[in-house]
Protein backbone atom coordinates (compact mmCIF):
# COMPACT_ATOMS: atom_id res chain seq x y z
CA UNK A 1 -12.10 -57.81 61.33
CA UNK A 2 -13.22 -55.92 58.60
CA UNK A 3 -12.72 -56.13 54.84
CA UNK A 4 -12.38 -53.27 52.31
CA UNK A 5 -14.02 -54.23 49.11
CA UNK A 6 -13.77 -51.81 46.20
CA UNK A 7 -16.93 -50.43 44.84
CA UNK A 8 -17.55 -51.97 40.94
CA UNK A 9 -18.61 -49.37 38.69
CA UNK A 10 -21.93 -49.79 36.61
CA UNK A 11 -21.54 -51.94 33.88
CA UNK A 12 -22.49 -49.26 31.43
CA UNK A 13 -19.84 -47.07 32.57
CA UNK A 14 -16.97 -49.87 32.28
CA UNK A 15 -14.44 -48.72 29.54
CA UNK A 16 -13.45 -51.28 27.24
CA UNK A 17 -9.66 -51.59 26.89
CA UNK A 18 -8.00 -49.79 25.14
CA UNK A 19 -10.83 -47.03 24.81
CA UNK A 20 -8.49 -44.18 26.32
CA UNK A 21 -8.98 -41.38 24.22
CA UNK A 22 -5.36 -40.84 22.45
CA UNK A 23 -2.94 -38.01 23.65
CA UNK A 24 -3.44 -34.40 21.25
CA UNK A 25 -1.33 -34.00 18.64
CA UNK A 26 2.15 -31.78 19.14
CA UNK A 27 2.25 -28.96 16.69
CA UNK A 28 4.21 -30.42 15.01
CA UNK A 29 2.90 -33.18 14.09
CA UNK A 30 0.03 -31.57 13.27
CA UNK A 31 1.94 -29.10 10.19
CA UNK A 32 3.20 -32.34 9.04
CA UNK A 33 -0.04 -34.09 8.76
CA UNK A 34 -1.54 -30.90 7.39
CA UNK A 35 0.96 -30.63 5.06
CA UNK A 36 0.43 -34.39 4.01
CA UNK A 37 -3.32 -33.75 3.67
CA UNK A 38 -2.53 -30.68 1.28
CA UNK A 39 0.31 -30.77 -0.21
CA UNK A 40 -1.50 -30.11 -3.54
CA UNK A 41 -2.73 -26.53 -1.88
CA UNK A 42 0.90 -25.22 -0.23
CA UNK A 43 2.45 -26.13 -3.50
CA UNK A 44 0.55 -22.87 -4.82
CA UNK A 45 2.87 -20.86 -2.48
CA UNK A 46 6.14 -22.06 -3.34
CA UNK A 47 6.34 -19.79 -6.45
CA UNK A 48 5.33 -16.59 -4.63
CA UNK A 49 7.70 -17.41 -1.50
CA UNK A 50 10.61 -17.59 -3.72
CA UNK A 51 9.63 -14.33 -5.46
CA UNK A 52 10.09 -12.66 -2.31
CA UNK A 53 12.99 -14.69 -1.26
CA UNK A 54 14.68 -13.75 -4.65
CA UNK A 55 13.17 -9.74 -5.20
CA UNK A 56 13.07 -8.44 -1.69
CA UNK A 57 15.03 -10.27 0.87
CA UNK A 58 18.10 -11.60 -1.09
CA UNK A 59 18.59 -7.89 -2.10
CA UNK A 60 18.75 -6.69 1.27
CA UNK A 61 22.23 -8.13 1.79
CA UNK A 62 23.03 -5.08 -0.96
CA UNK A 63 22.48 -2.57 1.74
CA UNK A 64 25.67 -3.52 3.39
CA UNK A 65 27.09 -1.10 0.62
CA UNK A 66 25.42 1.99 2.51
CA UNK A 67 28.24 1.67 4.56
CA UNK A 68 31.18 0.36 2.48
CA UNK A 69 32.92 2.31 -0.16
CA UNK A 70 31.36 0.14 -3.91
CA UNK A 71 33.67 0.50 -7.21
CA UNK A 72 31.87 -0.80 -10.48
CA UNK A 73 33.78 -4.37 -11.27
CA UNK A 74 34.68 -4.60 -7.87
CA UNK A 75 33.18 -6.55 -4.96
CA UNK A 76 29.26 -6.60 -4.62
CA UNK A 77 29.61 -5.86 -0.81
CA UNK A 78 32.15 -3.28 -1.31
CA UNK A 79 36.06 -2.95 -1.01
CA UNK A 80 36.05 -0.89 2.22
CA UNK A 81 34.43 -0.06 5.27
CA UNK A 82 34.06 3.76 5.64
CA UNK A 83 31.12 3.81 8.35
CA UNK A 84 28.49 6.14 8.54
CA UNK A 85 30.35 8.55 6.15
CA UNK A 86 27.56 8.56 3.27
CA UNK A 87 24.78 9.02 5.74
CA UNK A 88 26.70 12.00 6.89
CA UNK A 89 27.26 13.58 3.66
CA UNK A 90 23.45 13.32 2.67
CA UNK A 91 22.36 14.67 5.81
CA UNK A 92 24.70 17.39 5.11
CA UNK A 93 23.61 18.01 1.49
CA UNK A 94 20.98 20.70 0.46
CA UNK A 95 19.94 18.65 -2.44
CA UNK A 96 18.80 15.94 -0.39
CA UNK A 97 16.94 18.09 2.17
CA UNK A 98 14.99 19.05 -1.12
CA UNK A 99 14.30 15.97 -2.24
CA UNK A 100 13.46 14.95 0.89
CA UNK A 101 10.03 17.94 1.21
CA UNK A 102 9.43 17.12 -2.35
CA UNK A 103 8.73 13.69 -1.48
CA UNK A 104 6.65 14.78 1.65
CA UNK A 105 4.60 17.06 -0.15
CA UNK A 106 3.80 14.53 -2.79
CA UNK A 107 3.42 11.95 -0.49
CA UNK A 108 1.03 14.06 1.70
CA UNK A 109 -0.72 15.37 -1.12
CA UNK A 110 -2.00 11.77 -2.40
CA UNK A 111 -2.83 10.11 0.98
CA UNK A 112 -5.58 13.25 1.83
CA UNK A 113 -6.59 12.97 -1.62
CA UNK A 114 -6.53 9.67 -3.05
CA UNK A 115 -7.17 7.52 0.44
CA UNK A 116 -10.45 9.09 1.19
CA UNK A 117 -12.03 9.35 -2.53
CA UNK A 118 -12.58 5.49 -3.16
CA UNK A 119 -14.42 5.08 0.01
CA UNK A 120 -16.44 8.63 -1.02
CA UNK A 121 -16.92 6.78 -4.61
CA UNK A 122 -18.01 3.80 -3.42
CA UNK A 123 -20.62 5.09 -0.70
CA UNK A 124 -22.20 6.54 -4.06
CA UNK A 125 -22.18 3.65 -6.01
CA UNK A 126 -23.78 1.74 -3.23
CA UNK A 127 -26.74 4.36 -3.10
CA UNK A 128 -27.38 3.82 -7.27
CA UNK A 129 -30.51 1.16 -7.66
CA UNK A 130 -29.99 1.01 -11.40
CA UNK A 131 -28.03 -1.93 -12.10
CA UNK A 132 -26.91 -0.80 -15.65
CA UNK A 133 -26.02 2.47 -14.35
CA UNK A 134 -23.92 1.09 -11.42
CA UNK A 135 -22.33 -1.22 -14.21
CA UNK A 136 -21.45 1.54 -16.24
CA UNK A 137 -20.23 4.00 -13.94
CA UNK A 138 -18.05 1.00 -12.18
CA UNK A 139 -16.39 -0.27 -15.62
CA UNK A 140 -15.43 3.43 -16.83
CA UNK A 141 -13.79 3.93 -13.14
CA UNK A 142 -11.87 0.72 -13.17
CA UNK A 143 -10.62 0.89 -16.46
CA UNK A 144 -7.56 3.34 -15.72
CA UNK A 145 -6.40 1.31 -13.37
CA UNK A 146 -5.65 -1.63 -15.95
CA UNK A 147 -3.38 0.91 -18.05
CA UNK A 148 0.30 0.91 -17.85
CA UNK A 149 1.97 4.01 -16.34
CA UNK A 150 3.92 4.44 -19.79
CA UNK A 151 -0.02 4.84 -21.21
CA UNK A 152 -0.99 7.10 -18.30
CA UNK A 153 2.30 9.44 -18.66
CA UNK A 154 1.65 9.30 -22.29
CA UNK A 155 -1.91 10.58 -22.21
CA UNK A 156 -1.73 13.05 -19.32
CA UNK A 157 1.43 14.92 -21.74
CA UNK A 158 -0.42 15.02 -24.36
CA UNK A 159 -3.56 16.62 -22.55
CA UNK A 160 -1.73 19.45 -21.19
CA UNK A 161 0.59 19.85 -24.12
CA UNK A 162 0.92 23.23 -25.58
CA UNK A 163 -1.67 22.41 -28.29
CA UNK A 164 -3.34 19.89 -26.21
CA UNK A 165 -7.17 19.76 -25.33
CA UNK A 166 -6.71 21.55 -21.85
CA UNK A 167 -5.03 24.80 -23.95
CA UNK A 168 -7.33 24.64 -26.42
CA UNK A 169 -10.35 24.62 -23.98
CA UNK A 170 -8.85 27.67 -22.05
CA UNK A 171 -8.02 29.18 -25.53
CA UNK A 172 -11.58 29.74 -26.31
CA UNK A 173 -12.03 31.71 -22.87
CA UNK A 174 -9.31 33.80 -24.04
CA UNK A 175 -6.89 32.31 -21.82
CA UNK A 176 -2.51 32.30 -22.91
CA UNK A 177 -2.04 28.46 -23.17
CA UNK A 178 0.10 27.00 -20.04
CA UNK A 179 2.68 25.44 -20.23
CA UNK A 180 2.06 22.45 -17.58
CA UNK A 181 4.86 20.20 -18.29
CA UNK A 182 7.49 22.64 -17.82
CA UNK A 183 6.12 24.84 -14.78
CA UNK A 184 7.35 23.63 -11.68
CA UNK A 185 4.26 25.09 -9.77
CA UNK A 186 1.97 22.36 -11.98
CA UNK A 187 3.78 19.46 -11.24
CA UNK A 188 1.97 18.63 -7.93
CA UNK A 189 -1.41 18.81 -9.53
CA UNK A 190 -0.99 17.23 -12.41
CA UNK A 191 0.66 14.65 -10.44
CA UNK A 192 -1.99 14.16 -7.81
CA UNK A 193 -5.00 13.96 -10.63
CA UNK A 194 -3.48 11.63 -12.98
CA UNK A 195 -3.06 9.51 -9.29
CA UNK A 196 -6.72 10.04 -8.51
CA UNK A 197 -8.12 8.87 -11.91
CA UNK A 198 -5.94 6.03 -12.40
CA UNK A 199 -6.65 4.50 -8.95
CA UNK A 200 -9.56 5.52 -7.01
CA UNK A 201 -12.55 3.52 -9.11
CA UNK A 202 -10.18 0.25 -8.61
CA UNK A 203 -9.87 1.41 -4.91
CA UNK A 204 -13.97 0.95 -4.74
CA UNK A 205 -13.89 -2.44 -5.26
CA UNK A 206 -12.26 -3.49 -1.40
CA UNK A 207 -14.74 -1.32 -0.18
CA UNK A 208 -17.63 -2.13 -2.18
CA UNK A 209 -16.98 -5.95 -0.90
CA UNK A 210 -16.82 -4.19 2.68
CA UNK A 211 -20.07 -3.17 2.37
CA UNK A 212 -22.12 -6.43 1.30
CA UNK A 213 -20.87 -7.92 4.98
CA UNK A 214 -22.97 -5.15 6.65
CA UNK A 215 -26.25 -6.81 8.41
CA UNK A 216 -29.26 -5.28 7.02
CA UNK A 217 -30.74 -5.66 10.39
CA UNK A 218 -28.80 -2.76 11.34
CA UNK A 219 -30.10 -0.71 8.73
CA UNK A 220 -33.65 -1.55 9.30
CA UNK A 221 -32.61 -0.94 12.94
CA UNK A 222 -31.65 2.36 11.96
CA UNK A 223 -34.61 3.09 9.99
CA UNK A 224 -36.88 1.98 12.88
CA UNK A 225 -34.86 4.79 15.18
CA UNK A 226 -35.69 7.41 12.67
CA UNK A 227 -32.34 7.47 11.21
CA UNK A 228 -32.04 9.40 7.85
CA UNK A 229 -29.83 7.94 5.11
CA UNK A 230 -26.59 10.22 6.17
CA UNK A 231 -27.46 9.04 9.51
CA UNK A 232 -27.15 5.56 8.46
CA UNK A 233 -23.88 6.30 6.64
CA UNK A 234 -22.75 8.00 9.74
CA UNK A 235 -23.73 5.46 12.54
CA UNK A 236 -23.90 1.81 10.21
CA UNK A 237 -21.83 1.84 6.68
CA UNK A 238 -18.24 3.65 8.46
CA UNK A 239 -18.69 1.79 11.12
CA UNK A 240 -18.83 -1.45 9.22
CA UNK A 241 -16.10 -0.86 6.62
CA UNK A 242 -13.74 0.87 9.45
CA UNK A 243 -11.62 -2.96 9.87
CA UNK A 244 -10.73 -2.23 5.89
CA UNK A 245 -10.04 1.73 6.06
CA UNK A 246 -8.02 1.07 8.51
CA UNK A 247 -6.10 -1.62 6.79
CA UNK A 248 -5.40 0.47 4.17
CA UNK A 249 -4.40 3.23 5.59
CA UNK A 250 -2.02 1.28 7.44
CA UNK A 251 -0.63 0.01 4.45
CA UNK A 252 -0.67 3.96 2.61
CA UNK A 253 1.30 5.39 5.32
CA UNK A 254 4.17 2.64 5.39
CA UNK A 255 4.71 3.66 1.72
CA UNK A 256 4.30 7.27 2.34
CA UNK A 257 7.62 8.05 1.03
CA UNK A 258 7.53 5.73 -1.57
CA UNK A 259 6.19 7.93 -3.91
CA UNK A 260 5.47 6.46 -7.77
CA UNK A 261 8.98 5.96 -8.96
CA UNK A 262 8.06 5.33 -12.29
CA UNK A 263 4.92 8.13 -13.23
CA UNK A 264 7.11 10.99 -11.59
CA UNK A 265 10.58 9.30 -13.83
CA UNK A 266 7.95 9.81 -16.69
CA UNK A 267 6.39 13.26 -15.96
CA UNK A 268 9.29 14.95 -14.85
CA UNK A 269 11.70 17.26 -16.60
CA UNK A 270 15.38 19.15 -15.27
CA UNK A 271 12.92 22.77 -15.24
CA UNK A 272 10.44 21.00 -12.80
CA UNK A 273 13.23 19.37 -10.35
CA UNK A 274 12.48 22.36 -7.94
CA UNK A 275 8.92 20.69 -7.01
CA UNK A 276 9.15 16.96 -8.79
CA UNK A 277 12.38 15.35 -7.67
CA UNK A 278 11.62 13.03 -4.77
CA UNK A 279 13.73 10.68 -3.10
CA UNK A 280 13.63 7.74 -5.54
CA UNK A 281 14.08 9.86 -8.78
CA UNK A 282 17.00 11.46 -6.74
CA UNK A 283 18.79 7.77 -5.97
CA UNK A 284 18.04 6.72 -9.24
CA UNK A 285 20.23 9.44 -10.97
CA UNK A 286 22.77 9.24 -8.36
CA UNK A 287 23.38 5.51 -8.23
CA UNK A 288 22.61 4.53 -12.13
CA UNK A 289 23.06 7.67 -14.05
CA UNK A 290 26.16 9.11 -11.63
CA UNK A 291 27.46 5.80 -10.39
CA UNK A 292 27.92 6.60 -6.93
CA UNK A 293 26.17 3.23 -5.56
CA UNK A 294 27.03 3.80 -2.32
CA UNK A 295 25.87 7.25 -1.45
CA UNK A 296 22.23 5.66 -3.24
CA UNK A 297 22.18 2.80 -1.30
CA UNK A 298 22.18 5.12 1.92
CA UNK A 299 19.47 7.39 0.60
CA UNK A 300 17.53 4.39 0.17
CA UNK A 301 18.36 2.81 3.45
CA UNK A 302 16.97 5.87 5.21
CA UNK A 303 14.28 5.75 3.28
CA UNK A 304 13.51 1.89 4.27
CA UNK A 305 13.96 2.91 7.99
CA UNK A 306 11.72 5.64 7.54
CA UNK A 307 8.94 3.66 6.12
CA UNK A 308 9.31 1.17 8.87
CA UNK A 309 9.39 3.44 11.35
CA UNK A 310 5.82 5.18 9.88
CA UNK A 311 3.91 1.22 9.25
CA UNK A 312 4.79 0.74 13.11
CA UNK A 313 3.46 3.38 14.68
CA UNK A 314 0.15 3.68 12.56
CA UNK A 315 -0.26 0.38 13.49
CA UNK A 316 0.17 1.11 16.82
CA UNK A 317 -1.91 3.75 16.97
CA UNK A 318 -4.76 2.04 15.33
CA UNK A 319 -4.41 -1.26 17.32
CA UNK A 320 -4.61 1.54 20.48
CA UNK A 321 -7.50 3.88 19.45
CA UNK A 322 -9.77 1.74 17.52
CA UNK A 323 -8.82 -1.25 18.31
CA UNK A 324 -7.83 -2.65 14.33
CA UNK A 325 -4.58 -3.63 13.39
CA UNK A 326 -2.47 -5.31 10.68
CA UNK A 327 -0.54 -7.41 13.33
């Protein structure tokens, strides 16, 4: 007869009861212990969350009006349902259609000029070796950007006033003064420039922190290759601040239509409505200054859908061609 005996492991290998390592921890119970740990940190995001809660989701229950007739005093979602019957009549309106390749042409206009001119700017600042001078030329850029658009209206109408600085410049080539303010054919460049001084040397600074990530090895790689310094631009410094371009960009076109409410409100003028009114000037007379709530409300709602529509398929498109995305 023959006995099975068990083999004994080693004593060095013998775990001690109780020595089982214990089971991972669910997801959940990991958020909670997280949250336990540092509390003191996620308390520093309650007051933004409920910004947004409060500013830009609670006010999205508003757009129910696009599609229900709104009387002043009455209810705030309307007193009846009447469809698609505003989005019809601003299809249908010539005004709109107006508005609507004002907006593009604006909107157009600053993403070719004012997307590409920060990343120009700071490629130049990032050649300078002179500290002071890189100071200098940084603090004068930036500073714009800290002024309120009142300020930036304010100073750009006074420039190209009648008797302003700009006239009295071309006066002494013998040119008629201009008036800029009033011709609708000037509104698009004035608008543009004031956009390009107030924001591209505060548009530098993203990139400018792009930049100090970029390995030096690759430049001395480069230089080892017989790269020239445009050669390095071209082959190390894009390459390394694509991730942020792209980013931005992403973010530029999903407000593409979204063009400054406030500095063309300011700028603008009834003889320069041909060129200047864009779709957020254009709801803002209709629904505050005309009452008609619900005919703004569906401008505005198209213009949402629109902007959604644009932010999802740039980043599409990027996460397909180059591979960078926002989500």
């Amino acid at each position: 007869m023959s006995t099975t005996t068990k083999s004994a492991s080693p004593p060095g290998l013998q775990k001690p009861p109780g020595a089982d390592p214990p089971p991972p921890p669910t997801s959940r119970t990991g958020w909670r212990r997280a949250l336990r740990r540092d509390w003191q940190l996620y308390s520093l995001a309650v007051l933004p969350l409920l910004f947004f809660l409060v500013f830009r989701y609670l006010p999205m229950i508003g757009n129910v009006i696009a599609f229900r007739r709104f009387e002043p005093g009455g209810s705030i979602f309307g007193e009846q349902w009447v469809g698609l019957r505003y989005v019809e009549m601003f299809l249908s309106d010539p005004t709109f259609w107006q508005v609507f390749r004002n907006t593009l042409w604006l909107g157009g206009l600053t993403l070719v000029f004012c997307f590409p001119i920060p990343i120009v700017l700071a490629l130049l600042l990032n050649e300078v070796r002179r500290r002071s001078l890189k100071r200098f030329v940084q603090s004068v850029s930036y500073l714009p950007h800290f002024l309120s658009i009142v300020i930036v209206a304010g100073i750009t109408m006074q420039m190209l006033a009648t008797e302003g600085p700009v006239n009295l410049v071309l006066g002494w080539f013998g040119q008629d003064p201009i008036r800029f303010i009033q011709e609708p054919e000037w509104f698009r460049t004035i608008y543009v420039g004031s956009e390009i001084w107030q924001t591209a040397g505060w548009g530098t600074i993203l990139y400018l922190a792009a930049l100090t990530t970029i390995d030096e090895d690759l430049y001395e790689a480069a230089r080892i290759d017989g790269a020239n310094r445009w050669q390095q631009t071209w082959h190390v410094t894009l390459p390394g601040i694509r991730p942020t371009m792209i980013t931005l960009l992403i973010l530029n076109v999903g407000t593409f239509l979204a063009v400054g409410f406030e500095k063309v409100l300011l700028l603008y003028n009834p003889l320069t409505y041909q060129t200047s009114d864009v779709i957020s000037t254009y709801v803002y007379r209709t629904g505050v200054e005309s009452n008609s709530f619900s005919y703004a409300a569906a401008i505005g709602l198209f213009e949402a859908v629109i902007g959604l529509v644009l932010i999802t398929s740039a980043n599409t498109l990027s996460r397909r061609t180059v591979g960078t995305s926002l989500w």
